[in-house]
N, C-alpha and C. Protein backbone atom coordinates (compact mmCIF):
# COMPACT_ATOMS: atom_id res chain seq x y z
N UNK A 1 70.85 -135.02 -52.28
CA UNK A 1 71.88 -134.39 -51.47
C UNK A 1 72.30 -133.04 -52.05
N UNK A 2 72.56 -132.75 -53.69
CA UNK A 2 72.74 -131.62 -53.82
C UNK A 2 71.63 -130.45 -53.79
N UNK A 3 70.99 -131.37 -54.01
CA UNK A 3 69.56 -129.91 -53.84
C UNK A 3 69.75 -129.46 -52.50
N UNK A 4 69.50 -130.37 -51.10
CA UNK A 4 69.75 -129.75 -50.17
C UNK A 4 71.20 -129.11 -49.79
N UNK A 5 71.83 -129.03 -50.27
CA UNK A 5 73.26 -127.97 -50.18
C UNK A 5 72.86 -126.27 -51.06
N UNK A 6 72.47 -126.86 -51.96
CA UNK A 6 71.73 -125.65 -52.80
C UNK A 6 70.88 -125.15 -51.81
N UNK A 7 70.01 -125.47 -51.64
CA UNK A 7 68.76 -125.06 -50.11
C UNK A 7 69.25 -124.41 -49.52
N UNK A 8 70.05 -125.08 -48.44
CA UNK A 8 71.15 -124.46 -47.66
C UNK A 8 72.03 -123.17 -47.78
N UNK A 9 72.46 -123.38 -49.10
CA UNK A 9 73.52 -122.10 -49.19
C UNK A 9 72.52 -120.92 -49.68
N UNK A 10 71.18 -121.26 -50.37
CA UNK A 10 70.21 -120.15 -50.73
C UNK A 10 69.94 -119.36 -49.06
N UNK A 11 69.32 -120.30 -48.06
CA UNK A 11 69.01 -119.97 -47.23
C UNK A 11 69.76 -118.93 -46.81
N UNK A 12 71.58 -119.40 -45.97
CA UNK A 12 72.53 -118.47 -45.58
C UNK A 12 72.63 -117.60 -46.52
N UNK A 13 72.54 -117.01 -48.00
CA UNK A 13 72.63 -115.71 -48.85
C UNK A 13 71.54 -115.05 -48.08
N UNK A 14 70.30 -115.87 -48.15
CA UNK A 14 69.35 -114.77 -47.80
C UNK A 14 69.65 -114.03 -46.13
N UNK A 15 70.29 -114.90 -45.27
CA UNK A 15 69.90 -114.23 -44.42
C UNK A 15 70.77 -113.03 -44.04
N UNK A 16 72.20 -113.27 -44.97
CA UNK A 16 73.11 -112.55 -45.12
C UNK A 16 71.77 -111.16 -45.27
N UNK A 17 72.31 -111.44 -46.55
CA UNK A 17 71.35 -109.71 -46.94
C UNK A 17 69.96 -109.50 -45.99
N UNK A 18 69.30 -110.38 -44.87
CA UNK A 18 68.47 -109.32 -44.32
C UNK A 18 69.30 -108.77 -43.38
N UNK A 19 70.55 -109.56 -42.83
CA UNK A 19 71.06 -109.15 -41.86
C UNK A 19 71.57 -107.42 -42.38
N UNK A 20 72.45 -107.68 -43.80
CA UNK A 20 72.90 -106.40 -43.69
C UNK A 20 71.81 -105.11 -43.85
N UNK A 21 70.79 -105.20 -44.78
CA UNK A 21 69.39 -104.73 -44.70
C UNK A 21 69.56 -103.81 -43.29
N UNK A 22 69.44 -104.63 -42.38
CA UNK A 22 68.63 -104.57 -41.33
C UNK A 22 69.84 -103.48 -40.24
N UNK A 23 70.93 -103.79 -40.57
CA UNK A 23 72.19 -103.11 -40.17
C UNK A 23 72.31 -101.63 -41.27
N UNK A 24 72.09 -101.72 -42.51
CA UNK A 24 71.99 -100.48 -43.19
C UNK A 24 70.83 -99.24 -42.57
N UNK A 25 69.95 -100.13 -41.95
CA UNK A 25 68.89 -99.07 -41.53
C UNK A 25 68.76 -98.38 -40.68
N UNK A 26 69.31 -99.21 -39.91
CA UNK A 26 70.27 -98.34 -38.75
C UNK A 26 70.52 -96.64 -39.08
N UNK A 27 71.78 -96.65 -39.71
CA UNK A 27 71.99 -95.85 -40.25
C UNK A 27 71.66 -94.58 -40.70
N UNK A 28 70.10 -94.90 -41.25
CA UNK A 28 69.43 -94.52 -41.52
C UNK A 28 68.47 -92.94 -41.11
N UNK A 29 68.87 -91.89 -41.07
CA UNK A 29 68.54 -90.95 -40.00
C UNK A 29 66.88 -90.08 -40.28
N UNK A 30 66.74 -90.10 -41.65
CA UNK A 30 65.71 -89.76 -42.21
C UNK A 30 64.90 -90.54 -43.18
N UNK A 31 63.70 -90.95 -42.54
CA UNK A 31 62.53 -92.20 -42.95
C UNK A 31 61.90 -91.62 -43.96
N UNK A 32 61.15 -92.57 -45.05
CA UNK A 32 60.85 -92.38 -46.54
C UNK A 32 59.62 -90.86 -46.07
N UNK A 33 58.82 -91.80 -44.88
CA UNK A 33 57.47 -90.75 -44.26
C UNK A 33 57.92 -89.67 -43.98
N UNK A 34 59.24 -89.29 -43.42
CA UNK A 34 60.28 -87.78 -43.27
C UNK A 34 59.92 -87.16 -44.47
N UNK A 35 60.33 -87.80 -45.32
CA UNK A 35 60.95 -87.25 -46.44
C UNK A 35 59.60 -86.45 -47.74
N UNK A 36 58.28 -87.57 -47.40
CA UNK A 36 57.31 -86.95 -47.99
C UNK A 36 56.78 -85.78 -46.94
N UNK A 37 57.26 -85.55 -45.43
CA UNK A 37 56.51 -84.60 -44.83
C UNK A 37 57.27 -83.83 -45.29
N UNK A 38 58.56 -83.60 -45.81
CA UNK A 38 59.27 -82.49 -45.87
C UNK A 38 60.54 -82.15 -45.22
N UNK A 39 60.62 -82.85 -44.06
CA UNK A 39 61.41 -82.99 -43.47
C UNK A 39 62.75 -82.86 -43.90
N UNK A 40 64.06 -81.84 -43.40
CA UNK A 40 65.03 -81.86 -43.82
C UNK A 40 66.36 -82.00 -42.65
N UNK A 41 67.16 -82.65 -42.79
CA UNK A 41 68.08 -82.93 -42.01
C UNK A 41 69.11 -81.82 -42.08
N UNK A 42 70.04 -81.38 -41.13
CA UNK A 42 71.16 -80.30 -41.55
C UNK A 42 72.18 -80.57 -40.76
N UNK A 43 73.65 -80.87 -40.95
CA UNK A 43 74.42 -81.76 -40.06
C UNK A 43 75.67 -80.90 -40.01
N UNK A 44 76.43 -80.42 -39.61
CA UNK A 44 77.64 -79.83 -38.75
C UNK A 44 78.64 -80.13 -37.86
N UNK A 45 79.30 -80.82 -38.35
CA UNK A 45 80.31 -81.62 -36.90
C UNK A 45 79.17 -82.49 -36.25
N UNK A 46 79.53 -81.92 -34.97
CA UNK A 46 78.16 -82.69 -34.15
C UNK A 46 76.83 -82.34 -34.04
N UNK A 47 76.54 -80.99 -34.57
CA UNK A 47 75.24 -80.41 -34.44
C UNK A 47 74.47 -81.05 -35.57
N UNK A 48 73.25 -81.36 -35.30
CA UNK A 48 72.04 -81.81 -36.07
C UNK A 48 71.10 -81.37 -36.21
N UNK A 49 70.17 -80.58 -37.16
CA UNK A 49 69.04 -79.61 -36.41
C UNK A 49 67.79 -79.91 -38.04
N UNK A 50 67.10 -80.30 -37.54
CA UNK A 50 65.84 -80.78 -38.29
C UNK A 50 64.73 -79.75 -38.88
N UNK A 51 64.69 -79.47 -40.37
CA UNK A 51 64.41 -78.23 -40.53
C UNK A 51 62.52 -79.25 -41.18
N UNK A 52 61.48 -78.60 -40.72
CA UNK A 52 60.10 -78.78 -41.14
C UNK A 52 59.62 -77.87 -42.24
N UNK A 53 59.10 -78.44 -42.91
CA UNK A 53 58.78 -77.56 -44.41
C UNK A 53 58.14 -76.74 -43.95
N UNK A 54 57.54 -76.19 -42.81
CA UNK A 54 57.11 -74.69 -42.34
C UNK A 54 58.31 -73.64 -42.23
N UNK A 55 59.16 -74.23 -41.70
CA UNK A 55 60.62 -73.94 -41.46
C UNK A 55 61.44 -73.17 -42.80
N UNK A 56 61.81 -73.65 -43.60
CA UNK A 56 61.85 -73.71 -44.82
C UNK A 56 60.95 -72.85 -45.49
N UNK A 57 59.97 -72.91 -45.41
CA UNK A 57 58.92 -71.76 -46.41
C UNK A 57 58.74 -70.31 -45.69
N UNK A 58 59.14 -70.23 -44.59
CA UNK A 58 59.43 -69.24 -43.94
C UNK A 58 61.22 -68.47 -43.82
N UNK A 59 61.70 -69.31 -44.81
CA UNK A 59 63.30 -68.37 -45.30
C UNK A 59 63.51 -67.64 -46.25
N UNK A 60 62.06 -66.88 -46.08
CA UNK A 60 62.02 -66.16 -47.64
C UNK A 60 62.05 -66.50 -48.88
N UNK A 61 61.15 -67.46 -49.38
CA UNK A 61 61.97 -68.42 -50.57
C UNK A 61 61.61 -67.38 -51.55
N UNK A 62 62.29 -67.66 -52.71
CA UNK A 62 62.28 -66.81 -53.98
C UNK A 62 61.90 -67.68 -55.25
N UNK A 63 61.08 -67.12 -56.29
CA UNK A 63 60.80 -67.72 -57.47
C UNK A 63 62.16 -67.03 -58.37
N UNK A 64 62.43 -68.39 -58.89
CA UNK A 64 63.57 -68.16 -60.09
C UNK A 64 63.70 -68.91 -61.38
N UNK A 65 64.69 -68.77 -62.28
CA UNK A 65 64.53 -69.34 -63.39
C UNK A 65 65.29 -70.19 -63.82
N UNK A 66 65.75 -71.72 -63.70
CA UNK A 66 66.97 -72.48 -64.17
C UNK A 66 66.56 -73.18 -65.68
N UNK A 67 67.44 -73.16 -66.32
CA UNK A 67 67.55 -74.31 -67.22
C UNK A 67 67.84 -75.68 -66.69
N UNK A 68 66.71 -76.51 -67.16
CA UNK A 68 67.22 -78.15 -66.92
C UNK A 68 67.22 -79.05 -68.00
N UNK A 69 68.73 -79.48 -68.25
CA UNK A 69 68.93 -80.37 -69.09
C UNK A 69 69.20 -81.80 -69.11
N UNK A 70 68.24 -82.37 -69.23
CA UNK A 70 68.14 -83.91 -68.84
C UNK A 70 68.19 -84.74 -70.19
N UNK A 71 69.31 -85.84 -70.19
CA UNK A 71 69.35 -86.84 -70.85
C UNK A 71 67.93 -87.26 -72.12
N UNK A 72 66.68 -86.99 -71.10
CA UNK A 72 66.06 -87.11 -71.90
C UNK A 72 65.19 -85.90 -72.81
N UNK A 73 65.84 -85.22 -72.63
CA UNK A 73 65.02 -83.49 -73.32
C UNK A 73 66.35 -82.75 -73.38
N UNK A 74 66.02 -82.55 -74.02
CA UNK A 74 67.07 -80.88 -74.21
C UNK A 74 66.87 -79.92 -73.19
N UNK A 75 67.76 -78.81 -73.61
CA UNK A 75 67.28 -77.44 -72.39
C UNK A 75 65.86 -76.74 -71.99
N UNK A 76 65.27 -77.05 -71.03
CA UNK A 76 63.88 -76.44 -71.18
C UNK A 76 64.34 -75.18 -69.70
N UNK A 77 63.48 -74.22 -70.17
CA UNK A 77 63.13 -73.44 -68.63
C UNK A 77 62.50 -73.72 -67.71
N UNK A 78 62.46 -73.55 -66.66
CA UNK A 78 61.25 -73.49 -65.40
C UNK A 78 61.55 -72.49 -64.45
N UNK A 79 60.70 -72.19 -64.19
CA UNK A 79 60.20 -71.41 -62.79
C UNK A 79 60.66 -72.22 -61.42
N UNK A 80 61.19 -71.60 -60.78
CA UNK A 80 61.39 -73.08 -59.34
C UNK A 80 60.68 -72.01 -58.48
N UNK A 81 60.14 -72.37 -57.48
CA UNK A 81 60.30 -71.66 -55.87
C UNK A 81 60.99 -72.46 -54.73
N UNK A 82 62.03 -71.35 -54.43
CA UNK A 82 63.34 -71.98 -53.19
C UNK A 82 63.75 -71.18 -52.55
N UNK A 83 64.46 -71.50 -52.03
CA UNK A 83 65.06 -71.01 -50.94
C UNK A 83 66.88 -70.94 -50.90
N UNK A 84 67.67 -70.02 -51.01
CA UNK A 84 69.21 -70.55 -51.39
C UNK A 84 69.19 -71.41 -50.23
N UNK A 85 70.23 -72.21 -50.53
CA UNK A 85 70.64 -73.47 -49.44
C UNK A 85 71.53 -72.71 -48.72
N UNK A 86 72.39 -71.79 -48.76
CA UNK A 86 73.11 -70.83 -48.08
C UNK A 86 71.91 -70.25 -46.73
N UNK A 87 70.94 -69.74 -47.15
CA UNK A 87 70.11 -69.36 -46.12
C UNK A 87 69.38 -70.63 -45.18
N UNK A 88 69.04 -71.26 -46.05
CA UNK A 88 68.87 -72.63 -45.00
C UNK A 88 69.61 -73.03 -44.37
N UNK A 89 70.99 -72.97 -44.71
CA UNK A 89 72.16 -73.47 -43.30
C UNK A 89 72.27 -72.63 -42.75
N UNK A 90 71.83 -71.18 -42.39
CA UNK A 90 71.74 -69.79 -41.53
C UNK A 90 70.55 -70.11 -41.11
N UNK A 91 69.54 -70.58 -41.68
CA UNK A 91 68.27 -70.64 -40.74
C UNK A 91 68.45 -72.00 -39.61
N UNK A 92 69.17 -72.85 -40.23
CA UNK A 92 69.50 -73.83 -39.24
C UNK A 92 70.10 -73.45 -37.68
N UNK A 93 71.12 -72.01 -37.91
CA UNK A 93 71.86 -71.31 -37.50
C UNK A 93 73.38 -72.07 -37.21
N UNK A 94 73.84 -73.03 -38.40
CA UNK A 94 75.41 -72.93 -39.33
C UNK A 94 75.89 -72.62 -39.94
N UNK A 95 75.70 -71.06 -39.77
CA UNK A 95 76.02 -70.42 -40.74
C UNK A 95 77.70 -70.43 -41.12
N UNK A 96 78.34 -70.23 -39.23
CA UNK A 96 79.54 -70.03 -38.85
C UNK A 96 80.27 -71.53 -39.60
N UNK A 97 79.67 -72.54 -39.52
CA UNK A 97 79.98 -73.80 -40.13
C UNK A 97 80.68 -74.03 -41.70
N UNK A 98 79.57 -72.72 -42.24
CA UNK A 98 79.53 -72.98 -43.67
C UNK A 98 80.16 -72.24 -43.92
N UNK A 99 80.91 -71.26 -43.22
CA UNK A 99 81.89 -70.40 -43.48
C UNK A 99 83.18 -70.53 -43.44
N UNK A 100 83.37 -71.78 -42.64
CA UNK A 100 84.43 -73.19 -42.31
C UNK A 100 84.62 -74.09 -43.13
N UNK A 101 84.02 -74.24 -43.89
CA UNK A 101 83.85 -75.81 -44.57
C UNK A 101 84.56 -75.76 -45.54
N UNK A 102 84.92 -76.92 -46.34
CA UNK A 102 85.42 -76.59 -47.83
C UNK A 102 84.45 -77.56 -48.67
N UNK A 103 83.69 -78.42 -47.75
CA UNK A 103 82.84 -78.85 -48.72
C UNK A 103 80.97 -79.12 -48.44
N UNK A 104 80.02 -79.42 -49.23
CA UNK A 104 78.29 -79.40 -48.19
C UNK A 104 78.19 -80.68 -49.46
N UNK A 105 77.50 -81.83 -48.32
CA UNK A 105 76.97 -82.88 -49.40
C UNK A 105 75.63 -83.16 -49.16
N UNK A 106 74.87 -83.28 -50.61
CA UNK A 106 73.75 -83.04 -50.13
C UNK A 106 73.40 -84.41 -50.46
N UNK A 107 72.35 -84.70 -49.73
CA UNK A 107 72.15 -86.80 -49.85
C UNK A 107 70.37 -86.73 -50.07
N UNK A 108 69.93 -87.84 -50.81
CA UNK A 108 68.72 -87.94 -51.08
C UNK A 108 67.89 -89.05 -51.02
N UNK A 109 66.94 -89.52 -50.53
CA UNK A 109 66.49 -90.28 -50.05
C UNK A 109 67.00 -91.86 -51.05
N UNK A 110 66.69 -91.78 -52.33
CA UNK A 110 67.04 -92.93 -52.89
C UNK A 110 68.57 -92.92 -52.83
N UNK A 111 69.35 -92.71 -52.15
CA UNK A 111 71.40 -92.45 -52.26
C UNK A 111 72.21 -91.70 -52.91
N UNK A 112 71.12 -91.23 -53.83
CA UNK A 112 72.25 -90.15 -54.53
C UNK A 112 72.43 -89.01 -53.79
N UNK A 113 73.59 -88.84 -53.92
CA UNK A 113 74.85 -88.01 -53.29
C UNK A 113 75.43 -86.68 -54.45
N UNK A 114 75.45 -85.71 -53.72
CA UNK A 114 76.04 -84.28 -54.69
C UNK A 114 77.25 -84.14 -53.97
N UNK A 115 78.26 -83.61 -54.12
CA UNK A 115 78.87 -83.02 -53.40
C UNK A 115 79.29 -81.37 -53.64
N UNK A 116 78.94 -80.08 -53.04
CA UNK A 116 79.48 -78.29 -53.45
C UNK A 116 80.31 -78.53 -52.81
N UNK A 117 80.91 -77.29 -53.41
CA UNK A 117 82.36 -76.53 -52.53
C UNK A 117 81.49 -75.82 -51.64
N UNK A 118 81.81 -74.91 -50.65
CA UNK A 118 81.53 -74.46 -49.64
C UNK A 118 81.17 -72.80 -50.22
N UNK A 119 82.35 -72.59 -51.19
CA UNK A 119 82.48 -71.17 -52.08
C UNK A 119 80.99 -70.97 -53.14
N UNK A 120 80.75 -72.24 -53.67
CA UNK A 120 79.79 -72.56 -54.69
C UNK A 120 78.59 -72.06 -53.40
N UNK A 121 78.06 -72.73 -52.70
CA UNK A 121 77.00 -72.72 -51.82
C UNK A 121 76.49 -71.25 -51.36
N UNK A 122 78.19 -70.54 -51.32
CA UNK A 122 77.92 -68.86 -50.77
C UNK A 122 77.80 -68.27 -51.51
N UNK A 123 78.14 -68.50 -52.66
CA UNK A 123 77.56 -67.27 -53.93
C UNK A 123 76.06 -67.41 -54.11
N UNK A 124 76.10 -66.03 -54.79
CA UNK A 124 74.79 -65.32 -55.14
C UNK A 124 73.80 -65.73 -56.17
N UNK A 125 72.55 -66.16 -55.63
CA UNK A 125 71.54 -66.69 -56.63
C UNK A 125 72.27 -67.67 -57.43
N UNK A 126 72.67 -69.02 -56.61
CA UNK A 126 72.88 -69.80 -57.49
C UNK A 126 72.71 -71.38 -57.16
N UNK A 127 73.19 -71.58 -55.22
CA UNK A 127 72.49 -73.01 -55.91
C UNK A 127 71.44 -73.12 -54.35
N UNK A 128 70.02 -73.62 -54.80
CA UNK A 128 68.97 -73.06 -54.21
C UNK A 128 68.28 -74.53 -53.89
N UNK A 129 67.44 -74.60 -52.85
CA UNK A 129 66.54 -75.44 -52.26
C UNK A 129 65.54 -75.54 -52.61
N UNK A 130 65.09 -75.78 -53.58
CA UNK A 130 63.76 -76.11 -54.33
C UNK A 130 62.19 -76.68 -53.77
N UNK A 131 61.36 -76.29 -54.09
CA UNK A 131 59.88 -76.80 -53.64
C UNK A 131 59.04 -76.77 -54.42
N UNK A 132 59.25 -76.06 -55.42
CA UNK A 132 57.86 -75.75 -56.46
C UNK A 132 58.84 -75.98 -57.74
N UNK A 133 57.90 -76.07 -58.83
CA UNK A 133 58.72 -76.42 -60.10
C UNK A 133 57.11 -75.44 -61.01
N UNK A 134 57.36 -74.22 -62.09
CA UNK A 134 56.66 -73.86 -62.52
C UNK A 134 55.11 -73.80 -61.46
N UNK A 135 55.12 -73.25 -60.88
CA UNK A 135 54.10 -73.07 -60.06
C UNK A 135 53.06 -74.21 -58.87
N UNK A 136 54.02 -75.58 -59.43
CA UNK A 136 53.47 -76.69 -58.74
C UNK A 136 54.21 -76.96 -57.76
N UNK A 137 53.60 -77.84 -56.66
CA UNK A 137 54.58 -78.61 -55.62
C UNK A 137 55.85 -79.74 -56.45
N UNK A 138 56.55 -79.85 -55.74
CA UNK A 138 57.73 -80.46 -56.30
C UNK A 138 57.00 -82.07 -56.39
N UNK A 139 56.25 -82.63 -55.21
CA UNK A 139 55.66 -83.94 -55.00
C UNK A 139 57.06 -84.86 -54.52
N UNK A 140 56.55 -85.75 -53.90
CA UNK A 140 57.65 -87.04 -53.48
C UNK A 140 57.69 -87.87 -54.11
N UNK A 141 58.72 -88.55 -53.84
CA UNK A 141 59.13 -89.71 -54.80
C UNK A 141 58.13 -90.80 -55.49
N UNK A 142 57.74 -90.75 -54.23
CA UNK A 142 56.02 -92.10 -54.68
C UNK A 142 54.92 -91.56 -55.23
N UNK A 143 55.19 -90.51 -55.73
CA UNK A 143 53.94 -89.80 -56.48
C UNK A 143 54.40 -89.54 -57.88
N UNK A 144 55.87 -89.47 -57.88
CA UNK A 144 56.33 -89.11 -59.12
C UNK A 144 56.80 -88.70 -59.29
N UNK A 145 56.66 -87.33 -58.36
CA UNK A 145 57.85 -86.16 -58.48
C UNK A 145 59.14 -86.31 -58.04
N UNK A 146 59.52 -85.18 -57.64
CA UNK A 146 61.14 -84.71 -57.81
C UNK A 146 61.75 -84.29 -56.16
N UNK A 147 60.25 -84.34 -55.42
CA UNK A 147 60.75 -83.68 -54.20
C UNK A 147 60.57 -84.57 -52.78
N UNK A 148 60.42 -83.86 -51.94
CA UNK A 148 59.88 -82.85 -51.41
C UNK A 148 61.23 -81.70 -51.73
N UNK A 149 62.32 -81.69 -51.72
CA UNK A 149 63.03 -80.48 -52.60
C UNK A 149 64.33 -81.18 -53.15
N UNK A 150 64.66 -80.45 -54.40
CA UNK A 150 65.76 -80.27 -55.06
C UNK A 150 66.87 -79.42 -54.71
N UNK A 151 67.49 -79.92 -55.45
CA UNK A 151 68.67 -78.76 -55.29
C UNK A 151 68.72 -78.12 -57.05
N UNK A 152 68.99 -77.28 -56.78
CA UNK A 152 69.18 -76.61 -58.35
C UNK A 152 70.43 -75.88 -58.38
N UNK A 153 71.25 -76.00 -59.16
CA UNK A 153 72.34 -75.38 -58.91
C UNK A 153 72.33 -74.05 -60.56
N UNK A 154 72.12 -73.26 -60.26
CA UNK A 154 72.01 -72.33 -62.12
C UNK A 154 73.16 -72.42 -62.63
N UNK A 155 74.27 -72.52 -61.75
CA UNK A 155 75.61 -72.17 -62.63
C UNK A 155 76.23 -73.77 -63.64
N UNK A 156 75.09 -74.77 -63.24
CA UNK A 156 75.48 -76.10 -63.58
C UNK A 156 75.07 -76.57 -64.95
N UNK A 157 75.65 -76.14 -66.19
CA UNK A 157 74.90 -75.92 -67.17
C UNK A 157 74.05 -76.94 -68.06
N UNK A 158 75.02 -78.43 -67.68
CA UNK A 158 74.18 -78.93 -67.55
C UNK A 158 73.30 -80.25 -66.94
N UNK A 159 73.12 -79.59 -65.88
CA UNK A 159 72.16 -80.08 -64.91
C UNK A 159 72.53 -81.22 -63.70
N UNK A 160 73.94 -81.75 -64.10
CA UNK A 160 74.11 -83.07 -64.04
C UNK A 160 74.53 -83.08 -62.37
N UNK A 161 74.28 -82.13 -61.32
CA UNK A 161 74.60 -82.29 -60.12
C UNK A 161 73.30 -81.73 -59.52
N UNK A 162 72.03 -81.71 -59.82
CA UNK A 162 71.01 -81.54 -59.40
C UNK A 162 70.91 -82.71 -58.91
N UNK A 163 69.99 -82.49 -57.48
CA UNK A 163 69.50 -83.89 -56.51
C UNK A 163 68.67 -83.68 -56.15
N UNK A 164 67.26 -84.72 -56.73
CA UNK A 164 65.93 -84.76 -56.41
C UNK A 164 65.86 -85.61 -54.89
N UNK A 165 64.82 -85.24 -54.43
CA UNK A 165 64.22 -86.28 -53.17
C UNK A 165 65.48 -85.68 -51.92
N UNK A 166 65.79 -84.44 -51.80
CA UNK A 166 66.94 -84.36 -51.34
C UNK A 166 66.19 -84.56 -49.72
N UNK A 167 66.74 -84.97 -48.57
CA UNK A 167 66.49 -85.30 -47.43
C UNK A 167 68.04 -84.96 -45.97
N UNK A 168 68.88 -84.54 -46.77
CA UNK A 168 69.89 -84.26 -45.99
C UNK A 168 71.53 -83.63 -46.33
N UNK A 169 71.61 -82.32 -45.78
CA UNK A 169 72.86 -81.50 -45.67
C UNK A 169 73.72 -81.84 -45.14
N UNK A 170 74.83 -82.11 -44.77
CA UNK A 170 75.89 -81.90 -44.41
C UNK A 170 77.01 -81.33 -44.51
N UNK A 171 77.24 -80.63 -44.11
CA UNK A 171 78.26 -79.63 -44.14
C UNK A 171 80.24 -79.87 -43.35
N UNK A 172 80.82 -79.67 -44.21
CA UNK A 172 81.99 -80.91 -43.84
C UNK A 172 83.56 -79.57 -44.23
């Protein structure tokens, strides 16, 4: 008799969690396959506008130089190639948005969450949309890498609001 109560209550846990699973995905606006094509989300009140890594490599991106300091290394340099995220929400054409806002959160496929000020985002050469790292592709998550883009912020000294696998803007 107690095993089958045990049974039982295993069963209802599980179906709990596919249910919520299955209700989280919902949610869900940009798919893992998005996210290795490149695909970038850009959100504004109600406007939504889906930027394609052709899209993106065509905003003039710029090679630059950040320090990244990670838990597990000290300060090293790299080379990035990006794009400011300021011009990507103008290429989206929110610009007027981001000139409104007081805050842009940037979200990434595995959940991590950044949150800028709106002021941070509009200054000059500083926090940028990433694709290349030292002359390579950034790569997706299931390969290893860091991308399909980062965020790099230079003025962040150290490092600790950079967001790999990034997949979506919002601007708030």
């Amino acid at each position: 008799m107690k095993s089958r109560s045990i049974f039982a209550a295993v069963v209802v846990l599980v179906l709990i969690v596919t249910v919520l699973a299955f209700i989280n995905q919902k949610g869900i606006k940009v798919t893992g396959s998005e996210a290795v094509s490149g695909a970038l989300l850009i959100k504004a009140g109600g406007n939504e506008k889906k930027l394609e890594f052709q899209d993106i490599k065509a905003l003039n991106p710029l090679e630059f130089k950040a320090t990244q300091d990670t838990s597990d290394s000290g300060p090293e340099d790299h080379v990035f190639k990006g794009v400011l995220l300021k011009d990507v929400i103008s290429g989206a054409f929110l610009e007027d948005e981001l000139k409104n806002a007081s805050k842009v959160i940037v979200k990434a496929i595995d959940g991590y969450t950044v949150a800028l000020s709106s002021e941070e985002v509009r200054e000059p050469d500083n926090v940028y949309l990433a694709f290349e790292k030292d002359g390579k592709p950034l790569g997706s998550k299931a390969d290893g890498g860091s991308g399909p883009y980062q965020i790099i912020i230079k003025k962040d000294r150290f490092s600790q609001r950079w967001c790999k696998f990034v997949t979506e803007v919002s601007i708030e």
